[in-house]
Every structure is written in structure tokens, then in C-alpha cells.
C-alpha atoms as a PDB file:
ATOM      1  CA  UNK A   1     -99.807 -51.475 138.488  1.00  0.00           C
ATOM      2  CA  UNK A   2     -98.546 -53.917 136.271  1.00  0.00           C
ATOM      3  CA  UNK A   3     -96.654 -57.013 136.827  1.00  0.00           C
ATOM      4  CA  UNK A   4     -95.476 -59.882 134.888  1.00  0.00           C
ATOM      5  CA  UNK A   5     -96.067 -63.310 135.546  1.00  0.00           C
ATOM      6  CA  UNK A   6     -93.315 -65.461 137.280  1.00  0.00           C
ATOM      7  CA  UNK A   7     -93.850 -68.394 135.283  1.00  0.00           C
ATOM      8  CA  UNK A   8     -92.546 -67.780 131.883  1.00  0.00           C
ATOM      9  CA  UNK A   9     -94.914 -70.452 130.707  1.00  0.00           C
ATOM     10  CA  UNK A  10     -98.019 -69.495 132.793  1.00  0.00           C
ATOM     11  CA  UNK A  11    -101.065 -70.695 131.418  1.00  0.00           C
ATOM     12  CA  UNK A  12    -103.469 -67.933 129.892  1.00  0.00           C
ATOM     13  CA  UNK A  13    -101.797 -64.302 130.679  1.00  0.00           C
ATOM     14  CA  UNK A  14     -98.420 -63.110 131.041  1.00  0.00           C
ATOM     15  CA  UNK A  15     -99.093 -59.301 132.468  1.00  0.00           C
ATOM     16  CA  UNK A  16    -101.739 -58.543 135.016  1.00  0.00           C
ATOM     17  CA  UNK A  17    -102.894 -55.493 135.753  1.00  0.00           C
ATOM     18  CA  UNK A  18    -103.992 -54.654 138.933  1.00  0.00           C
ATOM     19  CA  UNK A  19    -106.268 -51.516 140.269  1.00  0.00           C
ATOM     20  CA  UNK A  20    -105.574 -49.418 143.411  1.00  0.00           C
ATOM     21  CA  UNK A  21    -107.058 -52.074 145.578  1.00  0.00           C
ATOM     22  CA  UNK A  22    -105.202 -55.002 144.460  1.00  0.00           C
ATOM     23  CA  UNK A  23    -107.596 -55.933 142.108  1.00  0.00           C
ATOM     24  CA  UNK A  24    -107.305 -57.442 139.199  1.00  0.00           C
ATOM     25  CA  UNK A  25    -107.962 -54.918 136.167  1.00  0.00           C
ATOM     26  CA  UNK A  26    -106.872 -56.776 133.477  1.00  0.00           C
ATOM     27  CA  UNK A  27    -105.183 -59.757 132.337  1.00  0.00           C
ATOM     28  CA  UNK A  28    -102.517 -59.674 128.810  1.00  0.00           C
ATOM     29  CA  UNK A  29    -101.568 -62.541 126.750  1.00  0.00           C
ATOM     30  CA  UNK A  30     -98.064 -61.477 124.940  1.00  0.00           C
ATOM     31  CA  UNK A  31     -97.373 -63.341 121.369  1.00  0.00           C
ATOM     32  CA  UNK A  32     -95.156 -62.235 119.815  1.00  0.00           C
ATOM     33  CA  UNK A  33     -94.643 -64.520 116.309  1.00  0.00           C
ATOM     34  CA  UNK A  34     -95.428 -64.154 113.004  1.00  0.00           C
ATOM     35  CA  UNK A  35     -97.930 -67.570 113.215  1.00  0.00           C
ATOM     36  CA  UNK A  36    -101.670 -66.248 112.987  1.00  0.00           C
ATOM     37  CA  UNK A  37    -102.595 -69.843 114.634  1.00  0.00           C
ATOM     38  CA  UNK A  38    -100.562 -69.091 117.554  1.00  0.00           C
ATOM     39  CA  UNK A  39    -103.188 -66.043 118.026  1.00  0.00           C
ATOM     40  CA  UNK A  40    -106.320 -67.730 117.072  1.00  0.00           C
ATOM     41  CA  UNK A  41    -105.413 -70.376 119.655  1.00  0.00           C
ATOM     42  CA  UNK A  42    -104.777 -68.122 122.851  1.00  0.00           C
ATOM     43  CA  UNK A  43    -108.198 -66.049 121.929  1.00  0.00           C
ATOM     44  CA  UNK A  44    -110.215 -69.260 121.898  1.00  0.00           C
ATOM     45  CA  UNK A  45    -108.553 -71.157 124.740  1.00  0.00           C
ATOM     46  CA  UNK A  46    -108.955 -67.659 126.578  1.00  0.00           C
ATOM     47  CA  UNK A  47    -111.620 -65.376 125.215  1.00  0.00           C
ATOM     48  CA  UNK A  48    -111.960 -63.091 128.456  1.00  0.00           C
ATOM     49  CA  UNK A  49    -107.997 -62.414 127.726  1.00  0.00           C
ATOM     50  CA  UNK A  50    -106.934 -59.713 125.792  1.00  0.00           C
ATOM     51  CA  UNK A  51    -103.948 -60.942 123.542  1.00  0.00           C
ATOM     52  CA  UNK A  52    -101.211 -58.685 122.430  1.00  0.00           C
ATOM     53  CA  UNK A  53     -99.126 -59.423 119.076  1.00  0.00           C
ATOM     54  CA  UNK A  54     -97.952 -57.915 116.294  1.00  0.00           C
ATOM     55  CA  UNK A  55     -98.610 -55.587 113.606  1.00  0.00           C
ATOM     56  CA  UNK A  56     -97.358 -58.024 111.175  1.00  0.00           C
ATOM     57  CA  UNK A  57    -100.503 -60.104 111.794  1.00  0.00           C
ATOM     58  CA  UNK A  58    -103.343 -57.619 111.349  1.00  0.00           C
ATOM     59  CA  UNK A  59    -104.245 -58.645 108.243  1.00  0.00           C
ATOM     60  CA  UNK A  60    -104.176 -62.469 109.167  1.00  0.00           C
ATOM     61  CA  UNK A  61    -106.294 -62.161 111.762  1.00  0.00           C
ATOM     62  CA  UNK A  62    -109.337 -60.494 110.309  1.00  0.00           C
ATOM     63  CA  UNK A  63    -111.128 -63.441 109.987  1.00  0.00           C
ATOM     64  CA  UNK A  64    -111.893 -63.413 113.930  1.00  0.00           C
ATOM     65  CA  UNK A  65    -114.992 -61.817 115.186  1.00  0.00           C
ATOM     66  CA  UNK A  66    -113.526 -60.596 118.121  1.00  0.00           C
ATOM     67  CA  UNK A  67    -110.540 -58.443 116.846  1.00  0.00           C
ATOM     68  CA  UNK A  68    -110.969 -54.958 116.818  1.00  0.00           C
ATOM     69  CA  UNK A  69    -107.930 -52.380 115.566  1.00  0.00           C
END
């Protein structure tokens, strides 16, 4: 299951994703701007959260180890 966070401003992740125990699976971390530094931030305030953004920025964001397409 998914769920969004209540906060609109929560700090770190904005959709958790939980497993068939109530776990927590995975955490997201939605940008969605055009501002490669916006990115860069969030994945080294947060490294163990994914961050979701978009296409536009591929190419900007390269330069960081831990991006994978």
C-alpha cells in the first residue's frame, strides 16, 4: 500500500510504502522542478530515500554517483 504523507512539508519523504504487515517498504521523495540543486540536496540530506523527479533533469544530474536510469 501506498500512502502519502499528511504534512505537505514533511521532512525527508512524501509517499511511503508499506508491505503486507504494515511495514515500511519504501520511502519516496517527490520533486518535481526543473532546479537540479533541489535534487542534489534531498539525495544528500537523505541518501537511504529514493527521490522521484523529472525527466527534464536526467541529464543534470549525471554528475551524482548514486543515480541510476
Amino acid at each position: 500500500m501506498a500512502a502519502m504523507s499528511d504534512n505537505p512539508i514533511n521532512q525527508g519523504w512524501d509517499i511511503k510504502i508499506t508491505g503486507p504487515n504494515n511495514e515500511v517498504e519504501n520511502l519516496l521523495q517527490l520533486k518535481a522542478t526543473t532546479t537540479a540543486s533541489h535534487v542534489k540536496e534531498a539525495i544528500n540530506n537523505y541518501p537511504e530515500i529514493d527521490v522521484v523527479t523529472l525527466s527534464d533533469l536526467q541529464g543534470q544530474l549525471s554528475s551524482i554517483n548514486s543515480i541510476t536510469s
